[in-house]
N, C-alpha and C. Protein backbone atom coordinates (compact mmCIF):
# COMPACT_ATOMS: atom_id res chain seq x y z
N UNK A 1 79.71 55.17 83.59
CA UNK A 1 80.33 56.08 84.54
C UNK A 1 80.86 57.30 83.79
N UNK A 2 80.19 58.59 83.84
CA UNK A 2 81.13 59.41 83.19
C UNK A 2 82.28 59.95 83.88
N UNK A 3 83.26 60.50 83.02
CA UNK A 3 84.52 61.02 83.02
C UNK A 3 84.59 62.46 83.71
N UNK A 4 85.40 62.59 84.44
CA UNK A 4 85.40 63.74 84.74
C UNK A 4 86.27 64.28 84.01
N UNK A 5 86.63 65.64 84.20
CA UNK A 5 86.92 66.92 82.84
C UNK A 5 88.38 66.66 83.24
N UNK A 6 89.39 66.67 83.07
CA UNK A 6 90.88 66.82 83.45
C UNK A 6 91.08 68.13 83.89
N UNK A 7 90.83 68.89 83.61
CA UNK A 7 90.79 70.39 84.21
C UNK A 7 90.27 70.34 85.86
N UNK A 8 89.07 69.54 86.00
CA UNK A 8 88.70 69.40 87.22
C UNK A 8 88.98 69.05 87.96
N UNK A 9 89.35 67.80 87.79
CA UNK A 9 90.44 67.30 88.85
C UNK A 9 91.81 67.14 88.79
N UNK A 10 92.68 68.13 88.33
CA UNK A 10 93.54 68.80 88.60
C UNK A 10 93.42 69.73 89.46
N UNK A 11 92.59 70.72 89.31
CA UNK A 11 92.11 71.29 90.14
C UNK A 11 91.52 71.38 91.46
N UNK A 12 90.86 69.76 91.49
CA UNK A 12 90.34 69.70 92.68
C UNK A 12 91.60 69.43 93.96
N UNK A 13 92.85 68.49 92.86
CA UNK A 13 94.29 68.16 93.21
C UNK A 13 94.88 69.19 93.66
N UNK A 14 95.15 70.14 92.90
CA UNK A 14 95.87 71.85 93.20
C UNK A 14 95.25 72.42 94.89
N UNK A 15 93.69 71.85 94.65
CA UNK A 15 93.32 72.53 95.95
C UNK A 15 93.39 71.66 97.57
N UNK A 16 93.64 70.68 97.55
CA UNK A 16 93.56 69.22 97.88
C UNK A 16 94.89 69.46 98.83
N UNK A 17 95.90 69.26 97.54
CA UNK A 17 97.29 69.16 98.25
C UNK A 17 97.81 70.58 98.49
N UNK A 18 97.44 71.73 98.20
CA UNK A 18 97.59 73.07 98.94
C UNK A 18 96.91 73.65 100.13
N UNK A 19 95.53 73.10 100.57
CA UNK A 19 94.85 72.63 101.88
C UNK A 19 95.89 71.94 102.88
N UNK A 20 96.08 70.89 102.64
CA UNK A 20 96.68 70.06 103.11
C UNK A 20 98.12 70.55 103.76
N UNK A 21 98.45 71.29 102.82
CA UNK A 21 99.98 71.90 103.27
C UNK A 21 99.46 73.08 104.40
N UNK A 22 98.34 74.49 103.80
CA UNK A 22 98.10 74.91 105.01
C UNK A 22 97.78 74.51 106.14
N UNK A 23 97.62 73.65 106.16
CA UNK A 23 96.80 72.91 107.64
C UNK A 23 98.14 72.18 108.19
N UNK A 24 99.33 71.91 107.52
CA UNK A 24 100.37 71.38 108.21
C UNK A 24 101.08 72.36 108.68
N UNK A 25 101.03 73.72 108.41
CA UNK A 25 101.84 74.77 108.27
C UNK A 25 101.24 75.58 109.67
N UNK A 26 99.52 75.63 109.53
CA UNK A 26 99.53 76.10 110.70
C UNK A 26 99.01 75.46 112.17
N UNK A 27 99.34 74.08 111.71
CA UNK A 27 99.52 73.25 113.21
C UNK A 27 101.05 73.60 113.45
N UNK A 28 101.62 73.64 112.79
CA UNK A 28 102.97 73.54 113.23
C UNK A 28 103.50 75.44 113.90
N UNK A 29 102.76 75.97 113.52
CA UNK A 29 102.74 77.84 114.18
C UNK A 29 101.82 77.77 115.23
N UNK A 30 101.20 76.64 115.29
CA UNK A 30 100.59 76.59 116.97
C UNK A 30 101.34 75.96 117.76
N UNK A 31 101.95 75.12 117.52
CA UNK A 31 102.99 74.03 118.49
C UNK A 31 103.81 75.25 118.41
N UNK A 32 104.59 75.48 117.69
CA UNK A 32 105.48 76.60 118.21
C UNK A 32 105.45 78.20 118.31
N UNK A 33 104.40 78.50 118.73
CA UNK A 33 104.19 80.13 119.05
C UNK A 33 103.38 79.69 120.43
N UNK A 34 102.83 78.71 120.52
CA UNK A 34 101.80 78.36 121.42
C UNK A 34 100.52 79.12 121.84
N UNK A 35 100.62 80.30 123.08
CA UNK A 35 99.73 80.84 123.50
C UNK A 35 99.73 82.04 122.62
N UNK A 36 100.62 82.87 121.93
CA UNK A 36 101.09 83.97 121.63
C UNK A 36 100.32 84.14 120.16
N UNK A 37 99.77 82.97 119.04
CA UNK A 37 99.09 82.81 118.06
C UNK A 37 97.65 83.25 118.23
N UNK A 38 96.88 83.84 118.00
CA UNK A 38 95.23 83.88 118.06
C UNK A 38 94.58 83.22 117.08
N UNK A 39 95.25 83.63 116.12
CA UNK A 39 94.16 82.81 114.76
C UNK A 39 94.89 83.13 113.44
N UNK A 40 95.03 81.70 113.07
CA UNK A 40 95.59 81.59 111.11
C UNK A 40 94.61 82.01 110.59
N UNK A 41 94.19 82.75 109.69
CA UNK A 41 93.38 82.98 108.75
C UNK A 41 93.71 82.57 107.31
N UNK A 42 92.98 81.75 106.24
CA UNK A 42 93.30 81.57 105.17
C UNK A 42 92.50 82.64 103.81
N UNK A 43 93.40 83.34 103.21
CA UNK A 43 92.84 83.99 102.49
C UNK A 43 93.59 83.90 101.09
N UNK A 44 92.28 84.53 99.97
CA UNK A 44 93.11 84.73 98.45
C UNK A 44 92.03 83.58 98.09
N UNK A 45 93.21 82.70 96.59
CA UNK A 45 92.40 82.14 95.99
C UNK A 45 92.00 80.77 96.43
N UNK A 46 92.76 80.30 98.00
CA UNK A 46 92.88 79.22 98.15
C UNK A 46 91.20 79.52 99.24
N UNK A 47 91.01 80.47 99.61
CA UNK A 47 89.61 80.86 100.69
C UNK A 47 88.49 81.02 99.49
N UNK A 48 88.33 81.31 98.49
CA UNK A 48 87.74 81.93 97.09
C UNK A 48 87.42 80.43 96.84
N UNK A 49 88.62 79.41 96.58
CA UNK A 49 88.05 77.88 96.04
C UNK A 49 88.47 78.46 94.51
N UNK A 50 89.07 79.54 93.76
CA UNK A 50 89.67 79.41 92.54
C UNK A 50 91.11 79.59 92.74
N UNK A 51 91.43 78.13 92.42
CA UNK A 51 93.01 77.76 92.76
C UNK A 51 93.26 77.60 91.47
N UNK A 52 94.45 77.54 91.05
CA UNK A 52 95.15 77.32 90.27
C UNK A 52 96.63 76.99 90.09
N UNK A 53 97.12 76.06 88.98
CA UNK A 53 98.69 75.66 89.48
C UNK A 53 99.62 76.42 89.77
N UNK A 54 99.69 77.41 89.69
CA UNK A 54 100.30 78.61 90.16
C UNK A 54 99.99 79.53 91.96
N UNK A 55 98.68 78.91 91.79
CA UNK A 55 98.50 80.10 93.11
C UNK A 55 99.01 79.87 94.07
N UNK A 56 99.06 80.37 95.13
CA UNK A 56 100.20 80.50 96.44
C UNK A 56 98.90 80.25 97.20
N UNK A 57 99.46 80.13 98.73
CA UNK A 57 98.67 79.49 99.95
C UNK A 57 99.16 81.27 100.68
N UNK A 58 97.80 81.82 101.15
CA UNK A 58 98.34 82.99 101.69
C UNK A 58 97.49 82.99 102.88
N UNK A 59 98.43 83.07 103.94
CA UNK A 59 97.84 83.13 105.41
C UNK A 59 98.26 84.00 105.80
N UNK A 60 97.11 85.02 106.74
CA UNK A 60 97.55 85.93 107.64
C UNK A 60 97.36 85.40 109.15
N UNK A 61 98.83 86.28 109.98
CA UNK A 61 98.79 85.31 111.53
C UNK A 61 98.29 86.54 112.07
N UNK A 62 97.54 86.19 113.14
CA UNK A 62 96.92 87.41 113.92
C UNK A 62 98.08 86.86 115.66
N UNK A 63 98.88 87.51 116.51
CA UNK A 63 99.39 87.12 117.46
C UNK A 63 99.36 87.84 118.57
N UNK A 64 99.27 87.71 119.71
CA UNK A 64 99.21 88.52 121.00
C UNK A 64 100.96 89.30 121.14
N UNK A 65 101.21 90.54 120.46
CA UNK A 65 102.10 91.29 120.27
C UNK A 65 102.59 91.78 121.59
N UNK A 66 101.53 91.72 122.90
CA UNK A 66 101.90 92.67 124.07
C UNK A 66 102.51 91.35 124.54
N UNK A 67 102.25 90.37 124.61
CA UNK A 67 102.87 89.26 125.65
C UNK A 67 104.49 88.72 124.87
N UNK A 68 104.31 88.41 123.58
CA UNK A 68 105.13 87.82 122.60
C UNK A 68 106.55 88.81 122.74
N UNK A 69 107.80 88.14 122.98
CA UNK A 69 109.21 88.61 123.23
C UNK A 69 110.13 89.11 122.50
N UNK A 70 109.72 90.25 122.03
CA UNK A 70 110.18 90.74 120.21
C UNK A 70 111.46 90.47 119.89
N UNK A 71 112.38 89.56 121.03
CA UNK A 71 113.65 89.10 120.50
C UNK A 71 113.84 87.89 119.84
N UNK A 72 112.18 87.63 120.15
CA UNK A 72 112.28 86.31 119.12
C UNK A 72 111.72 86.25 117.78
N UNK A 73 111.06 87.10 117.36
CA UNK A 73 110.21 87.56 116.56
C UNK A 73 111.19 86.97 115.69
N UNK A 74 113.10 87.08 115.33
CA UNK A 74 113.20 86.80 114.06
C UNK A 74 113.43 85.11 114.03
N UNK A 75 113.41 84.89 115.24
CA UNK A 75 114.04 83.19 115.49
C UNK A 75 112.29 82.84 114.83
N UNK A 76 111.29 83.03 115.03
CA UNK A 76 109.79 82.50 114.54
C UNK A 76 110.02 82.85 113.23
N UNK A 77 110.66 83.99 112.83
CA UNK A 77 110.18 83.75 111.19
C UNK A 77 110.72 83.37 110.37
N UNK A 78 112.31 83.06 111.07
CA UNK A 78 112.95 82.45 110.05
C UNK A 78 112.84 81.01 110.24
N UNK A 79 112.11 80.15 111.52
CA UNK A 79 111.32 79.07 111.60
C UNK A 79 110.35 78.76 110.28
N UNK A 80 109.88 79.82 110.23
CA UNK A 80 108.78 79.78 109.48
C UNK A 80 108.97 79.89 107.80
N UNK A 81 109.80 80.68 107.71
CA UNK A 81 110.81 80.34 106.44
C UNK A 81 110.65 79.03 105.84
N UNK A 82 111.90 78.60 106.84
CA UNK A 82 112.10 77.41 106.55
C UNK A 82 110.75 76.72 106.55
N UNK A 83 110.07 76.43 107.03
CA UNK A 83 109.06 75.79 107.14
C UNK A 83 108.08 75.89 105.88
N UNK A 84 108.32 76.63 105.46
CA UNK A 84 107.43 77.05 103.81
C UNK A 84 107.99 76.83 102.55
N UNK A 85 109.09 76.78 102.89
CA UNK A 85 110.57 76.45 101.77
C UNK A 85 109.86 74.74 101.88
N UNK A 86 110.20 74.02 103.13
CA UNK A 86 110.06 72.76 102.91
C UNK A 86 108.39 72.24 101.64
N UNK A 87 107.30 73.11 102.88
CA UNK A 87 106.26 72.75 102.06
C UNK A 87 106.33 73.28 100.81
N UNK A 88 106.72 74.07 99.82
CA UNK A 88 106.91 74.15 98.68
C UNK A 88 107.74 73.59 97.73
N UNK A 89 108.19 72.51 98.31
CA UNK A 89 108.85 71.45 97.55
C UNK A 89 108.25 70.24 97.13
C-alpha cells in the first residue's frame, strides 16, 4: 500500500474541514435571510482547490436589496459575525 505524502493530506484536511465549515455557514444565511439571499458564491483559494493552512473561506452573498429591510442589515451581520467567529475556532 503506498503512503501518501503528508503534505497531501493535510491538505486534502485544510480543504475538507474548510468546505465543511462553508457549507455550515451558508445553510445557516439561508435559514436566516430566507427569501432575501439569491446565491452564496464560494471564491479564492478555497474555489481554485489551492488551500492552504492559512487560507480563509471567502464568500460573496448576492441578496434581493429592494425587498430586504435595511434596518436589519446590521442585526444580519452582526449574526453573521458571530457566526464566523464560532466557525473559526
Amino acid at each position: 500500500m503506498p503512503k501518501k505524502n503528508i503534505a497531501k493530506v493535510l491538505k486534502e484536511f485544510t480543504y475538507k474541514t474548510r468546505l465543511e465549515s462553508a457549507e455550515k455557514l451558508r445553510d445557516k444565511l439561508l435559514k436566516m435571510m430566507g427569501n432575501y439571499l439569491k446565491a452564496v458564491i464560494l471564491f479564492g483559494s478555497m474555489a481554485r482547490g489551492d488551500v492552504k493552512p492559512t487560507s480563509d473561506i471567502d464568500l460573496y452573498l448576492i441578496f434581493d436589496d429592494t425587498k430586504f429591510p435595511i434596518g436589519k442589515f446590521n442585526e444580519v451581520r452582526e449574526k453573521i459575525d458571530d457566526d464566523v467567529t464560532k466557525v473559526a475556532r
